[in-house]
Protein backbone atom coordinates (compact mmCIF):
# COMPACT_ATOMS: atom_id res chain seq x y z
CA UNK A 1 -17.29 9.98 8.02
CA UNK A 2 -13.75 9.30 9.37
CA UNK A 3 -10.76 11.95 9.13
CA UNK A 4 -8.23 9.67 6.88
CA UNK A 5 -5.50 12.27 7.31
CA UNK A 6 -5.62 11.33 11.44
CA UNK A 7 -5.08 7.24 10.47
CA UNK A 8 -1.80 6.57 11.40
CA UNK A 9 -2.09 3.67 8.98
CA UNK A 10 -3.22 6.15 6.34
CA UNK A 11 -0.29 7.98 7.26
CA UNK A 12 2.18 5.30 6.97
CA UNK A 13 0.83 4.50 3.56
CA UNK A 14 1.87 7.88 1.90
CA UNK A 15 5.19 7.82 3.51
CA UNK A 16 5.23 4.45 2.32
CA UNK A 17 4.06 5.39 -1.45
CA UNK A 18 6.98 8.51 -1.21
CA UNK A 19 9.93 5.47 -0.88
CA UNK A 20 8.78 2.91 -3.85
CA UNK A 21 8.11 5.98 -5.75
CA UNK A 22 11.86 7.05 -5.22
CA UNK A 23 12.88 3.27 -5.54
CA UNK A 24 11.41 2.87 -8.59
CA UNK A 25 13.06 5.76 -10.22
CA UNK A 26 16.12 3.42 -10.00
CA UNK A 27 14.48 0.63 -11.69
CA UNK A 28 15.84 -0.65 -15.28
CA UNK A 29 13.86 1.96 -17.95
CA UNK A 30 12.33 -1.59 -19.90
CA UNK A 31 9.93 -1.99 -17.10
CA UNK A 32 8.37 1.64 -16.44
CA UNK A 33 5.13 0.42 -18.59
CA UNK A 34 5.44 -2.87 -16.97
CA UNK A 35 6.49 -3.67 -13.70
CA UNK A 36 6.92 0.20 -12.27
CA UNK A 37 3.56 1.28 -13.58
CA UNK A 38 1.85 -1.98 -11.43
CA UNK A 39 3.83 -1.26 -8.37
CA UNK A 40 3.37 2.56 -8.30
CA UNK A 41 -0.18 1.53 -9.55
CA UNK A 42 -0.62 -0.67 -6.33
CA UNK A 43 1.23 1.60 -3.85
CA UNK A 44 -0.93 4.41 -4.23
CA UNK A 45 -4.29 2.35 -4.55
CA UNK A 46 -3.44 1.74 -0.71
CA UNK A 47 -3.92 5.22 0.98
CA UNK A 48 -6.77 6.29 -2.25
CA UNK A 49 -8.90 3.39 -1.28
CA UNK A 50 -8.43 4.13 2.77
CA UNK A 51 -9.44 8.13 1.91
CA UNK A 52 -12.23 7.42 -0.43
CA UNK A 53 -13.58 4.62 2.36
CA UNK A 54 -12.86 6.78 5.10
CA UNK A 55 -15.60 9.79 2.78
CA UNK A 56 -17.99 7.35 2.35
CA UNK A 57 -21.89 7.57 3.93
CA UNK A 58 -21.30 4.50 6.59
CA UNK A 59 -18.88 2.18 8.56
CA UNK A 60 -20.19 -0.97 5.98
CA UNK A 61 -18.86 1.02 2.93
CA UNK A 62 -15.38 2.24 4.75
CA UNK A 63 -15.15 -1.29 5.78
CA UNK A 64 -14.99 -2.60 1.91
CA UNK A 65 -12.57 -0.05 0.67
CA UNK A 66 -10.06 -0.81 3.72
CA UNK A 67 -10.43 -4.48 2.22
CA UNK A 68 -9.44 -2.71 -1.60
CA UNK A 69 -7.10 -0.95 0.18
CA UNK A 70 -5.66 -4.13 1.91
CA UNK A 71 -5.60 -5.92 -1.42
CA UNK A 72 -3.71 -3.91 -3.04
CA UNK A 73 -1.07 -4.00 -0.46
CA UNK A 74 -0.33 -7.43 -0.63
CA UNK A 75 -0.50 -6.51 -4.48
CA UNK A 76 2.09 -4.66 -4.01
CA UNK A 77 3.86 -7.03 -1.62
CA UNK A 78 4.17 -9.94 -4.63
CA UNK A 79 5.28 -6.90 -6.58
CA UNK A 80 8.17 -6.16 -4.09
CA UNK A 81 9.22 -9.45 -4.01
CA UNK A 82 9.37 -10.26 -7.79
CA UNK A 83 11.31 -7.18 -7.91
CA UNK A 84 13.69 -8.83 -4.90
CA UNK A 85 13.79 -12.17 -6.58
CA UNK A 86 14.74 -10.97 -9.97
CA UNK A 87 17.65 -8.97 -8.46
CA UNK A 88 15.89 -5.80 -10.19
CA UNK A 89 15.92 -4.02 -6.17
CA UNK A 90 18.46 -4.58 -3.53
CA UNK A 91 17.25 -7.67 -0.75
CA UNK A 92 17.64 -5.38 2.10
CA UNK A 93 15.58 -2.42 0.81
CA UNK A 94 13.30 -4.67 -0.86
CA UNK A 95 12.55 -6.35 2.46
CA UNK A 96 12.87 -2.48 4.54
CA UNK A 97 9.58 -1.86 2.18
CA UNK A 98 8.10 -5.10 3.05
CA UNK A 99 8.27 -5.13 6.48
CA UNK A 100 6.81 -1.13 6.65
CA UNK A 101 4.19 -2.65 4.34
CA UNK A 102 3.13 -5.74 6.25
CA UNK A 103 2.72 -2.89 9.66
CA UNK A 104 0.75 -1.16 7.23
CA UNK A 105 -1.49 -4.57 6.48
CA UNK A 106 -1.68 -5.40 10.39
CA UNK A 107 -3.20 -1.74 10.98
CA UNK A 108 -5.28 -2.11 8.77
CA UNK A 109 -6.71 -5.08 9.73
CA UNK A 110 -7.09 -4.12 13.31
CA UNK A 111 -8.84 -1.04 12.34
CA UNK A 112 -11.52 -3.23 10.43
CA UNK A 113 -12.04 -6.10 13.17
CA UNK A 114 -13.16 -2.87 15.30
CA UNK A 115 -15.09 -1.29 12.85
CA UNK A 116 -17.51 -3.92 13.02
CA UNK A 117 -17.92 -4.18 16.43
């Protein structure tokens, strides 16, 4: 069992979850049961999946939830992109969240090429 609350990746993910939840407040109202509720839906799957991977009995079933976890962030990335494209969020915050999310998706991925080793 791994202490999630000592990942920095973990870490970055909630501070990262606390900024599209704020940026999302400032989305147009006709898309809170659309796009809002997939990209607060996908920004929080990150750092739930690393926690309940990081509780589970062995390194083989932490392993598959980082992979959930790393899913949903590029999830999330399409999401933040969409949102850039359709002028719905400004470029330069749009790609501020981007770029903290693909450090997020290296970390991630680093963490799980030594986990199996």
């Amino acid at each position: 069992m791994h202490n999630f609350e000592k990942l920095i990746f973990w870490q970055k993910s909630i501070e990262l979850s606390k900024e599209v939840y704020i940026v999302c407040a400032d989305l147009p109202k006709d898309e809170k049961f659309g796009l809002i509720s997939q990209i607060k839906r996908s920004v929080i799957s990150i750092p739930s999946n690393i926690s309940e991977g990081a509780g589970r009995n062995n390194n083989n079933e932490f392993f598959h939830f980082l992979g959930i976890a790393n899913a949903s962030s590029f999830e999330l990335q399409t999401q933040l992109i969409l949102t850039r494209e359709l002028n719905l969020l400004d470029a330069e915050k749009a790609n501020s969240l981007i770029s903290k999310l693909n450090e997020i998706q290296r970390m991630i991925y680093t963490f799980k090429s030594n986990l199996k080793k």
